[in-house]
Structures are given as C-alpha cells and as structure tokens.
C-alpha atoms as a PDB file:
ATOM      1  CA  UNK A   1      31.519  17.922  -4.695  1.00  0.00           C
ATOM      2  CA  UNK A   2      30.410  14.675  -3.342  1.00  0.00           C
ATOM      3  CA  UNK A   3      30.431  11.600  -5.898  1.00  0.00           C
ATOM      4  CA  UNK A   4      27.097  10.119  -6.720  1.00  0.00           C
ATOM      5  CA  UNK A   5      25.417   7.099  -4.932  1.00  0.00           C
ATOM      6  CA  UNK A   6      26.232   3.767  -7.146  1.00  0.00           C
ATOM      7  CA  UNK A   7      22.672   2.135  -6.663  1.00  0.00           C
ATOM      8  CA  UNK A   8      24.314  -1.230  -7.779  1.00  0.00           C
ATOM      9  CA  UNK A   9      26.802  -0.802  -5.109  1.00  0.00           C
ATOM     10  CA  UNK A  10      24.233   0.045  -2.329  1.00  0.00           C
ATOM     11  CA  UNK A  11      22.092  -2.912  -3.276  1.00  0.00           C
ATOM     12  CA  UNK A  12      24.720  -4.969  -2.932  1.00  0.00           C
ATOM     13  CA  UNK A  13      26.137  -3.930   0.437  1.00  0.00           C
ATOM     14  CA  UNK A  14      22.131  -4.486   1.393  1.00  0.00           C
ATOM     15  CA  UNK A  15      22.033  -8.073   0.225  1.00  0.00           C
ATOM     16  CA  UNK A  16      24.895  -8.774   1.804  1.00  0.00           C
ATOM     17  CA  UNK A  17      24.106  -7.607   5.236  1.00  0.00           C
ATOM     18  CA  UNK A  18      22.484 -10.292   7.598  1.00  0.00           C
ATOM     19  CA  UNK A  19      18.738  -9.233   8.907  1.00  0.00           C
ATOM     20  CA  UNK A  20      19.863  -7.914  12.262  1.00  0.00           C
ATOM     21  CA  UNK A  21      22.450  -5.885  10.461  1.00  0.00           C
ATOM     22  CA  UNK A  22      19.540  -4.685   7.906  1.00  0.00           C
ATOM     23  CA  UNK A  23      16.917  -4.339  11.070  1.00  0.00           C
ATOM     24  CA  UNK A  24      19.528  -2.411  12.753  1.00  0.00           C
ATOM     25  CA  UNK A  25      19.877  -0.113   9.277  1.00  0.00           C
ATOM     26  CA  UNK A  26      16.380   0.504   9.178  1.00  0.00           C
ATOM     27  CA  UNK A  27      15.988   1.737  12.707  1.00  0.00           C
ATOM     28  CA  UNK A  28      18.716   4.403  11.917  1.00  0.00           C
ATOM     29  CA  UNK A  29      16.845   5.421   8.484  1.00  0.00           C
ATOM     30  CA  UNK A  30      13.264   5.903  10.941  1.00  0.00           C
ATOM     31  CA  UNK A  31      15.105   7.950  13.945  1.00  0.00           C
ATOM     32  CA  UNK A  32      16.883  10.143  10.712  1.00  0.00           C
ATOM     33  CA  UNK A  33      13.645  10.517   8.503  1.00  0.00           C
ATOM     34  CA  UNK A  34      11.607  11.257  12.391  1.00  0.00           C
ATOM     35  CA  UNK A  35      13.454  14.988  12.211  1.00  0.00           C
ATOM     36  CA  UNK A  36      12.264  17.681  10.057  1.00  0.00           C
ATOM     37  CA  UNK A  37      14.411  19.900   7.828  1.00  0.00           C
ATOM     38  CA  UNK A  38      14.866  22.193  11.109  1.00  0.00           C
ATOM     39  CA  UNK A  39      15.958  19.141  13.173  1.00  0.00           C
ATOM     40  CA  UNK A  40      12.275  19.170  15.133  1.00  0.00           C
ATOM     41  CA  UNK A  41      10.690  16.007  15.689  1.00  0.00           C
ATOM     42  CA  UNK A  42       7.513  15.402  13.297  1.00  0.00           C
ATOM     43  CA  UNK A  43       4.010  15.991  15.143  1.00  0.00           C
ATOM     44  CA  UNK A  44       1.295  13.683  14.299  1.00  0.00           C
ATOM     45  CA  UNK A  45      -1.701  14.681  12.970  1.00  0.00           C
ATOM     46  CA  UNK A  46      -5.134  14.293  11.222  1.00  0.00           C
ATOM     47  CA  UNK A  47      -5.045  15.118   7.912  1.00  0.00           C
ATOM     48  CA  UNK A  48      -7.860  15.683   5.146  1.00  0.00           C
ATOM     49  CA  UNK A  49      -6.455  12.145   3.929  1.00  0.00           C
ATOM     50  CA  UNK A  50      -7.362  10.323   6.990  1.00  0.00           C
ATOM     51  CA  UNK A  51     -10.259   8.990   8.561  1.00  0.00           C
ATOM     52  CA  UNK A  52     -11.732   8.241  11.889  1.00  0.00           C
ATOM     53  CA  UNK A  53     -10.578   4.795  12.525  1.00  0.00           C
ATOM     54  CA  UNK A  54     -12.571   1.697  14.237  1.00  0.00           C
ATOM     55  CA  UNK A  55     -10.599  -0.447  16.515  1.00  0.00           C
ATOM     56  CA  UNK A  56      -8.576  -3.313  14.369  1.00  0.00           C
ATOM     57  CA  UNK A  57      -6.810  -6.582  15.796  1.00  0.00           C
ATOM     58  CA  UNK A  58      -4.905  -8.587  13.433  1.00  0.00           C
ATOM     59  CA  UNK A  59      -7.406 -10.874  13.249  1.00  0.00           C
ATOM     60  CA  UNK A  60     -10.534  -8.619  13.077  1.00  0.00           C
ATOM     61  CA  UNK A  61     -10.683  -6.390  10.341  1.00  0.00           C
ATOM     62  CA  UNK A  62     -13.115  -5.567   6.866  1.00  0.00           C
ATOM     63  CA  UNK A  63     -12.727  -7.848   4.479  1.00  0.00           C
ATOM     64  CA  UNK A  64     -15.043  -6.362   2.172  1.00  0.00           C
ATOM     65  CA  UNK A  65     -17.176  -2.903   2.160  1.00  0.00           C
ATOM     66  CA  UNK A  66     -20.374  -4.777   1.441  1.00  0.00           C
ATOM     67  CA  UNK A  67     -22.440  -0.707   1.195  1.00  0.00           C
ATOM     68  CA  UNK A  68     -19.955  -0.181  -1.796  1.00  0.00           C
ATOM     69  CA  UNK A  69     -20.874  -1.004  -5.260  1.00  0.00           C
ATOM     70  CA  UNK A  70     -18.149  -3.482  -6.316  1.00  0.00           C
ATOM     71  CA  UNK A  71     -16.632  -3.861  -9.760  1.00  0.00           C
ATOM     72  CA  UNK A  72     -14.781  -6.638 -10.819  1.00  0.00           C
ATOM     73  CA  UNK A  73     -11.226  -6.289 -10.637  1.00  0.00           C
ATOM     74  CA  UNK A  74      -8.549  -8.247 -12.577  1.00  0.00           C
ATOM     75  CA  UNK A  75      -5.285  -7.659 -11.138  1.00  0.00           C
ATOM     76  CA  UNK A  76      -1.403  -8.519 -12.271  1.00  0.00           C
ATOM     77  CA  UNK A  77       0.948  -8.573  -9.272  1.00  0.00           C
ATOM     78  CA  UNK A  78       4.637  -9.144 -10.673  1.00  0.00           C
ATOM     79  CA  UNK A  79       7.790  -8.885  -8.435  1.00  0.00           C
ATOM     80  CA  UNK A  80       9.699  -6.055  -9.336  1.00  0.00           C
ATOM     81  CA  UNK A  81      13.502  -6.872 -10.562  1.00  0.00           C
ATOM     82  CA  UNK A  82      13.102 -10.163 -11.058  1.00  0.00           C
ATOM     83  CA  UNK A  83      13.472 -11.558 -13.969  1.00  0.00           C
ATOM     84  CA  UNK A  84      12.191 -13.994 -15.763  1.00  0.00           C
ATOM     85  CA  UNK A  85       9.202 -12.600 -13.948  1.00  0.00           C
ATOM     86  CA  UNK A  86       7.367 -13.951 -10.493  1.00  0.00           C
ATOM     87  CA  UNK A  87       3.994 -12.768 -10.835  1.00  0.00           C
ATOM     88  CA  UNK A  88       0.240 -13.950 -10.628  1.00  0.00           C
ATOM     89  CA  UNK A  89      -3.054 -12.867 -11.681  1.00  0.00           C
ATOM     90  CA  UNK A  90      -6.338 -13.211 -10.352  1.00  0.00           C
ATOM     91  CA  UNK A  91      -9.723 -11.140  -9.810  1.00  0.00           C
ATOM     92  CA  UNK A  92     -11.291  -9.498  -6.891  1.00  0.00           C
ATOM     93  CA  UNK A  93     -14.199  -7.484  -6.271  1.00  0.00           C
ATOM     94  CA  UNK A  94     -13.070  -3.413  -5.957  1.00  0.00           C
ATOM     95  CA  UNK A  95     -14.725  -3.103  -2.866  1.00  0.00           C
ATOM     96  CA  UNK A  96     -12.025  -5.789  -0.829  1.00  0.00           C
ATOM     97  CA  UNK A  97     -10.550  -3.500   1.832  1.00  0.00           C
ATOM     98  CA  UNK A  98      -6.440  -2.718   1.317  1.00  0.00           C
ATOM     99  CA  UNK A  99      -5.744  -5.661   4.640  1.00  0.00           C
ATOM    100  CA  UNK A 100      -8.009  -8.406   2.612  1.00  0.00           C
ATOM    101  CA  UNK A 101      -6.036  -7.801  -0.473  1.00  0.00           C
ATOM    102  CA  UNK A 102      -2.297  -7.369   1.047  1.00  0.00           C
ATOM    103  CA  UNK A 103      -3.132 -10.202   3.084  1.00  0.00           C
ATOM    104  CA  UNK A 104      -4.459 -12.241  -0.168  1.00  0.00           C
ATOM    105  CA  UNK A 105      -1.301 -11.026  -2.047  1.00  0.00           C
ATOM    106  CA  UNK A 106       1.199 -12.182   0.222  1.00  0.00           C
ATOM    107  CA  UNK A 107      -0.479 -15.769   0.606  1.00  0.00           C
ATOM    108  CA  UNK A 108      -0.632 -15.959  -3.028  1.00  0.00           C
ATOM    109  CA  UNK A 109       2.791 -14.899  -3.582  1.00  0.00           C
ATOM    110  CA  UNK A 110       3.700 -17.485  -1.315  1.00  0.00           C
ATOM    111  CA  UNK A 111       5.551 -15.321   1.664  1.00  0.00           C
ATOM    112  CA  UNK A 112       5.378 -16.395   5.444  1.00  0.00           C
ATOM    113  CA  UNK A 113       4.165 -12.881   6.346  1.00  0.00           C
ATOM    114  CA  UNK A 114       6.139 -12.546   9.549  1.00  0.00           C
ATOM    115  CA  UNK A 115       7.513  -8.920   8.508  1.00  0.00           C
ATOM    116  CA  UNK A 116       5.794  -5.776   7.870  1.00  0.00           C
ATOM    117  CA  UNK A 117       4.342  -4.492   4.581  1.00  0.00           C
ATOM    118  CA  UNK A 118       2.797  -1.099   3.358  1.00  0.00           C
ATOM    119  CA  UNK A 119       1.586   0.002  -0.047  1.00  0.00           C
ATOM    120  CA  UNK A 120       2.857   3.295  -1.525  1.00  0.00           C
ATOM    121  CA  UNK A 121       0.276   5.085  -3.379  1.00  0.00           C
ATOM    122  CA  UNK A 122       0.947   8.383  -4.760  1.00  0.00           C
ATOM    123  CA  UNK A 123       2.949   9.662  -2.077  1.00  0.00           C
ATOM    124  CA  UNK A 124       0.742   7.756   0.663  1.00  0.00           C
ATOM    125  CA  UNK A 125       1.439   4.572   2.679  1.00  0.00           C
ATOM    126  CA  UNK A 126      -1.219   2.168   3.452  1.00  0.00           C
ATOM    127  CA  UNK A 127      -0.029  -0.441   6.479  1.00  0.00           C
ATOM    128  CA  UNK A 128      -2.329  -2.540   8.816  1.00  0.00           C
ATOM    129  CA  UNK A 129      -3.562  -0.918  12.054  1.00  0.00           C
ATOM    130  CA  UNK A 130      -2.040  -3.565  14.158  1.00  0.00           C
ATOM    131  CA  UNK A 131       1.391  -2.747  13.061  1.00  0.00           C
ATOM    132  CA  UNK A 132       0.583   1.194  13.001  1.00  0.00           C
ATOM    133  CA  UNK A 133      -0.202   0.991  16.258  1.00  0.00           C
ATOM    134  CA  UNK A 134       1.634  -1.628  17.712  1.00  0.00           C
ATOM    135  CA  UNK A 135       5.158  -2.165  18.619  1.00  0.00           C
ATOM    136  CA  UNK A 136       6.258  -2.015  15.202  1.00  0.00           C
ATOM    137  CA  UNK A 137       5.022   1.097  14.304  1.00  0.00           C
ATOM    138  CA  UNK A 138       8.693   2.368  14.953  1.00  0.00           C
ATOM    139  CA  UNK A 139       9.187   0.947  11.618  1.00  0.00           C
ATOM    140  CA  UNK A 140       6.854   2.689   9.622  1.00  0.00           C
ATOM    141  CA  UNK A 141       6.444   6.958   8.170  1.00  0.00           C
ATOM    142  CA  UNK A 142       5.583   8.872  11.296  1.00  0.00           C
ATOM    143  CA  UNK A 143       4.170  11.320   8.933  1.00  0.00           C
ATOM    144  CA  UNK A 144       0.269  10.844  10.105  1.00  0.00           C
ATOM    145  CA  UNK A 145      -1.086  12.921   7.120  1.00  0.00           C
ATOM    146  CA  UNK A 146       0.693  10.572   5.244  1.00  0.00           C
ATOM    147  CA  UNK A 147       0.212   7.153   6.829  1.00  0.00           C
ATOM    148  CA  UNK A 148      -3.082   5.336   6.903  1.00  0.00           C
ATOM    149  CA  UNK A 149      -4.841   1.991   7.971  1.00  0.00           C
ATOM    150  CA  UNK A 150      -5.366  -0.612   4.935  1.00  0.00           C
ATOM    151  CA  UNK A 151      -8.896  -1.509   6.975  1.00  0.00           C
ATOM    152  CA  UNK A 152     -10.033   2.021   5.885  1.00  0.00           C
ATOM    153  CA  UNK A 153      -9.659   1.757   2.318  1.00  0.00           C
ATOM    154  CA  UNK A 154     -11.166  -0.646  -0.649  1.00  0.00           C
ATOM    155  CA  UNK A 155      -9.641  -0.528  -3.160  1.00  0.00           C
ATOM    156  CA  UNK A 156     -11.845   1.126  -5.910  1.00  0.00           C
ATOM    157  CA  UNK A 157     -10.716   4.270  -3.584  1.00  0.00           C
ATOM    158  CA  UNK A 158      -6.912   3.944  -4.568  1.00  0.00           C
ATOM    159  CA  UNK A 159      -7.107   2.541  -7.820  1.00  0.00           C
ATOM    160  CA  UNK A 160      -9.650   2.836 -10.372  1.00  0.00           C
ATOM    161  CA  UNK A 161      -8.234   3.132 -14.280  1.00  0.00           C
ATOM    162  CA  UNK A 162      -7.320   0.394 -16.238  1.00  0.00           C
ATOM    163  CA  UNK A 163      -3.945   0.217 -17.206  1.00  0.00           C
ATOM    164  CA  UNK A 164      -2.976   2.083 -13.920  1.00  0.00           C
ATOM    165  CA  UNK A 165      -0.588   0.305 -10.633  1.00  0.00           C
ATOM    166  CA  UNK A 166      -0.265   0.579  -6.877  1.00  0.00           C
ATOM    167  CA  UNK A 167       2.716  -0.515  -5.524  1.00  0.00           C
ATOM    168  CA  UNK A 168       2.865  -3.023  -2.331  1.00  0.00           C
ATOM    169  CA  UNK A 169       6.107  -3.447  -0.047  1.00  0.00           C
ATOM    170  CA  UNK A 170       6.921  -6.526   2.097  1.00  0.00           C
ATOM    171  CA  UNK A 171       9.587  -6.688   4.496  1.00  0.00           C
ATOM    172  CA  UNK A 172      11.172  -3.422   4.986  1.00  0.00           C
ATOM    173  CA  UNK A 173      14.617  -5.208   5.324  1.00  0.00           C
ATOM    174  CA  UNK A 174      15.019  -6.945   2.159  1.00  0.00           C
ATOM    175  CA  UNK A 175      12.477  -4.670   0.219  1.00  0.00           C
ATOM    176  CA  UNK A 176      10.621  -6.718  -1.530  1.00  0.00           C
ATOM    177  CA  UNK A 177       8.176  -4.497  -3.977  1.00  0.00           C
ATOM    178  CA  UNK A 178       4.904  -6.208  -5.920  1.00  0.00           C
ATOM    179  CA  UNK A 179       3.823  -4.107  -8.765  1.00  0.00           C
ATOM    180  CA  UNK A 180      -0.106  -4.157  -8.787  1.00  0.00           C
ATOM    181  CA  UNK A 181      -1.601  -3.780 -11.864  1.00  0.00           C
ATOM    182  CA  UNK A 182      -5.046  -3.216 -12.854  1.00  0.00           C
ATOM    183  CA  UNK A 183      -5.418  -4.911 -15.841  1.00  0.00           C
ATOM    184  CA  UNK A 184      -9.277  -4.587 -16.499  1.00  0.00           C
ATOM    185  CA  UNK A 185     -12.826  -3.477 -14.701  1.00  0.00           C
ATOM    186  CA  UNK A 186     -15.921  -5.202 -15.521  1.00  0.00           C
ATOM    187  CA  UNK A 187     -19.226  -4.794 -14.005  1.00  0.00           C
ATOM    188  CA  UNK A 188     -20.709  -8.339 -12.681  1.00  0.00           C
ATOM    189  CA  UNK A 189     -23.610  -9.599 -14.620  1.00  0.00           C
ATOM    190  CA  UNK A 190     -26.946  -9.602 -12.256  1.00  0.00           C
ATOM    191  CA  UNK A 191     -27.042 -13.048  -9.692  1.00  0.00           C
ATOM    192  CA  UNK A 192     -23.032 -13.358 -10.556  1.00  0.00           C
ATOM    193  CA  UNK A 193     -21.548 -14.030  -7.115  1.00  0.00           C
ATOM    194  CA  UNK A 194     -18.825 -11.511  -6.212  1.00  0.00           C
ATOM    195  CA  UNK A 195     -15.952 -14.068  -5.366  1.00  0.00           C
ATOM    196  CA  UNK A 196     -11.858 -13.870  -5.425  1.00  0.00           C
ATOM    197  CA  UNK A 197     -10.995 -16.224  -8.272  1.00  0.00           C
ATOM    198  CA  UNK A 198      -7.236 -17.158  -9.456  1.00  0.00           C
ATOM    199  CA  UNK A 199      -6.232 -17.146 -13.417  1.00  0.00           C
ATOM    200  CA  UNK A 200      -2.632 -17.838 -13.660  1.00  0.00           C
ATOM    201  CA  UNK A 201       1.028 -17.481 -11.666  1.00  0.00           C
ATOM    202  CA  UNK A 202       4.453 -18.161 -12.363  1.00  0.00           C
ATOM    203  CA  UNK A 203       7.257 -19.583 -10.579  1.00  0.00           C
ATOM    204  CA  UNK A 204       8.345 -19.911  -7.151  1.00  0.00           C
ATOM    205  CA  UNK A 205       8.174 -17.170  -4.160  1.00  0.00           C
ATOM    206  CA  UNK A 206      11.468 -16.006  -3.125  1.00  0.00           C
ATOM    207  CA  UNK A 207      13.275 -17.402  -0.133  1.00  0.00           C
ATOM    208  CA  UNK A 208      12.453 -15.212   3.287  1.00  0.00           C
ATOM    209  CA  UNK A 209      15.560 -13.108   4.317  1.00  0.00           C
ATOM    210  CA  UNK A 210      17.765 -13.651   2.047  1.00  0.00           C
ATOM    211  CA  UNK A 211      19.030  -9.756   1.061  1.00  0.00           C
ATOM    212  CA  UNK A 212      16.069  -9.021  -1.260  1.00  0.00           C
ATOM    213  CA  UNK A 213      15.923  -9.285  -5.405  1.00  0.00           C
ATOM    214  CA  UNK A 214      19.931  -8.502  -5.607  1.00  0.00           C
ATOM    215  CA  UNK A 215      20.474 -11.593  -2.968  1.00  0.00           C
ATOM    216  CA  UNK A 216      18.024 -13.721  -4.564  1.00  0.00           C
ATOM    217  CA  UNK A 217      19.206 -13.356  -8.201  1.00  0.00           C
ATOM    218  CA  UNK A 218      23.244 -14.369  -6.191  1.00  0.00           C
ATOM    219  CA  UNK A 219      21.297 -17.005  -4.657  1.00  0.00           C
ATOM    220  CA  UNK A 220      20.070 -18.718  -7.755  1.00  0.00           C
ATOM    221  CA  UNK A 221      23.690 -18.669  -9.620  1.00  0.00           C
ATOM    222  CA  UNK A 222      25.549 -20.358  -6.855  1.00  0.00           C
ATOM    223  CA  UNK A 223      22.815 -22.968  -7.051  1.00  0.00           C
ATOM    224  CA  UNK A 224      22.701 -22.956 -10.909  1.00  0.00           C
ATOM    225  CA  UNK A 225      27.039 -23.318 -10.298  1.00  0.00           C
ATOM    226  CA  UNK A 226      26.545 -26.483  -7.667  1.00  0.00           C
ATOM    227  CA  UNK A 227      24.004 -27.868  -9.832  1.00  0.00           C
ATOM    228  CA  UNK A 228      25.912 -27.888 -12.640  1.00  0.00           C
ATOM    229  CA  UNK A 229      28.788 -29.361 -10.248  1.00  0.00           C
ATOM    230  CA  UNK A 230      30.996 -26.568 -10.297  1.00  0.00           C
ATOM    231  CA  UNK A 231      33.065 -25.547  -7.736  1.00  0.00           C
ATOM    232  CA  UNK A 232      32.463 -23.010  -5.155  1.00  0.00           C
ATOM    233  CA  UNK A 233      34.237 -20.104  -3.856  1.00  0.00           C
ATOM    234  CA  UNK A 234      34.495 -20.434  -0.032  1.00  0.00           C
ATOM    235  CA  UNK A 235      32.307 -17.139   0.029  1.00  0.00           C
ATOM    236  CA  UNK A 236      29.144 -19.032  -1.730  1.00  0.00           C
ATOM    237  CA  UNK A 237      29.888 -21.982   0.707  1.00  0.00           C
ATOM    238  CA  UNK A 238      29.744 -19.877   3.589  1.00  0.00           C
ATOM    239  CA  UNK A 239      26.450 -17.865   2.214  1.00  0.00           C
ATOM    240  CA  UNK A 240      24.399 -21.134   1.199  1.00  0.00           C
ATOM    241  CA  UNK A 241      25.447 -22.231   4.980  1.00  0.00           C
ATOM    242  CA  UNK A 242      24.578 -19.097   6.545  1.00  0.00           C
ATOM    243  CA  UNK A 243      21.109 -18.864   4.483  1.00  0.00           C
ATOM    244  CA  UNK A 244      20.534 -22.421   5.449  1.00  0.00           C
ATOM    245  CA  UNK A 245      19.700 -23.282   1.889  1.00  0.00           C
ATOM    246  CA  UNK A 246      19.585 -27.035   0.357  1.00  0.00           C
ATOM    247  CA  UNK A 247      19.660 -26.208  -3.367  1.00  0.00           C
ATOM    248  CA  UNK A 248      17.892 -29.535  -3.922  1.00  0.00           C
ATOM    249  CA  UNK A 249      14.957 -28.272  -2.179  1.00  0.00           C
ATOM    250  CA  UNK A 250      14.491 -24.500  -3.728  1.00  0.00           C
ATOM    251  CA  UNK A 251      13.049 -25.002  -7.678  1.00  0.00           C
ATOM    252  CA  UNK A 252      12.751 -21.602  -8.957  1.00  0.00           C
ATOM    253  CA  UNK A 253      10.021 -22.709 -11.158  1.00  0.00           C
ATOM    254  CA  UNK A 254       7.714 -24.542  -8.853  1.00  0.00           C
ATOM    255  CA  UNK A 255       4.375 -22.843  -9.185  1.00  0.00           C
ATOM    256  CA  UNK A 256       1.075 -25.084  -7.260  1.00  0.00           C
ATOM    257  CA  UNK A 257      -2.160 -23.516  -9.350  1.00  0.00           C
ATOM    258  CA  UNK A 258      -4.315 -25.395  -7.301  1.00  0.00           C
ATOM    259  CA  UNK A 259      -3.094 -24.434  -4.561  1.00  0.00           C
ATOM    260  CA  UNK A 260      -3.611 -20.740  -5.214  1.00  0.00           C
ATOM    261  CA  UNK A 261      -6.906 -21.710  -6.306  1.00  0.00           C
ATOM    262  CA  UNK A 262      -7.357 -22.833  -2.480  1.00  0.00           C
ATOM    263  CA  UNK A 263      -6.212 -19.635  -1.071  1.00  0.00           C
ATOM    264  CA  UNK A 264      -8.642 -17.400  -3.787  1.00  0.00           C
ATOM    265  CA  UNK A 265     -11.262 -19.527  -2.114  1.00  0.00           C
ATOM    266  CA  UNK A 266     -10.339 -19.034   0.984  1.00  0.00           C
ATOM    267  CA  UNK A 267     -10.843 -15.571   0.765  1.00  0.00           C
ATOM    268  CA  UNK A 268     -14.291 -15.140  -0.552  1.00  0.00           C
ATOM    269  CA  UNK A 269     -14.735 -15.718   3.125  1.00  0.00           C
END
C-alpha cells in the first residue's frame, strides 16, 4: 500500500524549486494529463459548453457585453493561504467579459502579468484566447469541452448568487489562486453610469516567482529575521540572493488606494 501524499511536503519541494525547474514540472504534468485512462491522446472538440468564437488578439478583445443587462457587482478577491489576508474589493458591472475582469484583477492585485492565468469554475477553465491558441496553449487543459475563451463570457453567466465564488489562477508555476467573491448585486438606479469603481485593499502583492504562498510566507520570515538583525543560515543568504530580494525595498503592508483608484478608472474604458 502506497503511503499518502504529505501536501505540506509537496508544497514545499514546489517553493523550493527555481521557475525553470517548476516550468519544466508543469510540462511533464500537461504531456501526463494529455493521455486518457486508455493511454489515447485526448481529441478536441466542441462541446454544448462552448461557443463559436470571434478572432481575439491580446490587445483586442470585449470589454463589456453592452446588449446584456448589467447588474452591479461588488466583488471580494482575497489571496488564498495567505494570511493576514491580501485582498481588495471593488464593483463592476456583471456584464464585463471574463478577459476585462482577469485583466482588472491582476492590475489591481498588483502582478506584472507576464505568466498565464485561467479561472476554474465548476469543473471549467476560462483562459484568454491568445494564450489558448497561441504558443502557450501547451500549458493549459486540452480538454476542449472543458476549456473556454474569457472573451466569450461576462460574468453574470458564471456567477450570479450572492454569497457565491469563482476561483482565478495566475501563474501556473507558483500557483497563485484569488478567491472571487460575490459579495452583493444591486440593480443601478436610472442615469447611474455603469463604471468599475474601487472600495478598499490590503497589503502588498506578492513578489513574482518566488515558489508561490509556501515561498512567500519563507520569504517574509527571513526578512522579519534580518530585520530584526538576526543571523542567517547560509540557506536564507543564498535564497534572498538567488530571489534577488532587498528586504528594505519589499513592505508587506504597502497598499497605494489611489492608485487602484487609477486602474478602476482605467477600466471603465
């Protein structure tokens, strides 16, 4: 009998890998998950889920389905296992398409954006058509019933009760997951404009590859150590080297509301 899988452990062998090592992981995950229980390769298809798509560039897509009625939307996105907790809140009409609000997440979360991200909705994953279809589709389910465009979808269409979350992934290396919670609908009053407008947020965006939540959470006790001028092991020396990480510049707390408030703006666009 084989033993069980320590998640702690395997989180921690994850952090610790260096992004080629975790690029060269996820490639091996894709060419295993690509064969089906009889060791056939997957066919892509058209499922009842999908829809005919229009051509998408990264720079050309819906922002809004202005035929839909639109609701407005107040939404919670929180890191997942981070704690004391990195989130922010702000409100968006229901009718934004999936790209406009992934794309609206990440900037307000504060990541570069240079890796891929998907959301996972009930079984579903949601990914933008120029990474579907481009070279980095390798990276993403080749299951075509299962994986969709964001451009096709608004968001009323995924998520629609109070209460209720969609999950959003960034950077299928480190695995960084953004719970998205719906925290109440209201209709718009008649002549209010429909606009993206930010409440509140919370401390700092994460570091880019740097192992993920377990890697981050290492990160900020050898800098809590130094700070407190204790000494380091040879193996935080060499990690704070490798990450290329000056603890005086990386304030766990630092939070710019106004500058959110830009990027809500921004987006109304």
């Amino acid at each position: 009998m084989k033993a069980p899988i320590d998640e702690n452990e395997l989180y921690q062998a994850i952090a610790s890998m260096s992004p080629a090592e975790r690029e060269d992981m996820m490639k091996f995950v894709q060419m295993f998950m690509a064969k089906s229980p009889e060791g056939k390769d997957v066919q892509s298809k058209e499922g009842k889920h999908s829809k005919k798509r229009p051509t998408y560039t990264e720079t050309r897509y819906p922002h809004f389905r202005e035929d839909d009625p639109a609701r407005k939307y107040t939404l919670r996105v929180t890191l997942k296992h981070i704690t004391p907790a990195i989130y922010r809140k702000f409100e968006v009409p229901s009718n934004i398409t999936l790209r406009h609000l992934a794309d609206l997440i990440l900037d307000l979360m504060g990541w570069i954006g240079g890796h891929l991200n998907a959301f996972h909705i009930k079984g579903h994953d949601y990914s933008p058509a120029y990474q579907r279809e481009g070279e980095d589709s390798f990276f993403l389910p080749f299951d075509e019933d299962r994986n969709h465009n964001q451009e096709d979808f608004t968001l009323s269409e995924v998520l629609s009760e109070k209460g209720k979350a969609i999950e959003l992934e960034y950077d299928f290396g480190d695995g960084w997951l953004h719970e998205v919670k719906l925290s109440s609908v209201a209709d718009y009053e008649d002549g209010e404009p429909r606009v993206v407008r930010f409440i509140k947020g919370e401390r700092a965006c994460p570091p880019e590859d740097i192992g993920g939540p377990w890697g981050y959470q290492d990160l900020l006790a050898i800098i809590e150590k130094k700070r407190a001028r204790k000494r380091l092991t040879s193996e935080e020396k060499e990690r704070l080297e490798w990450l290329g990480i000056d603890p005086q510049d990386l304030d766990p707390e630092e939070f710019d509301s106004e500058y959110a408030e830009e990027i809500c703006e921004s987006f109304c666009k």
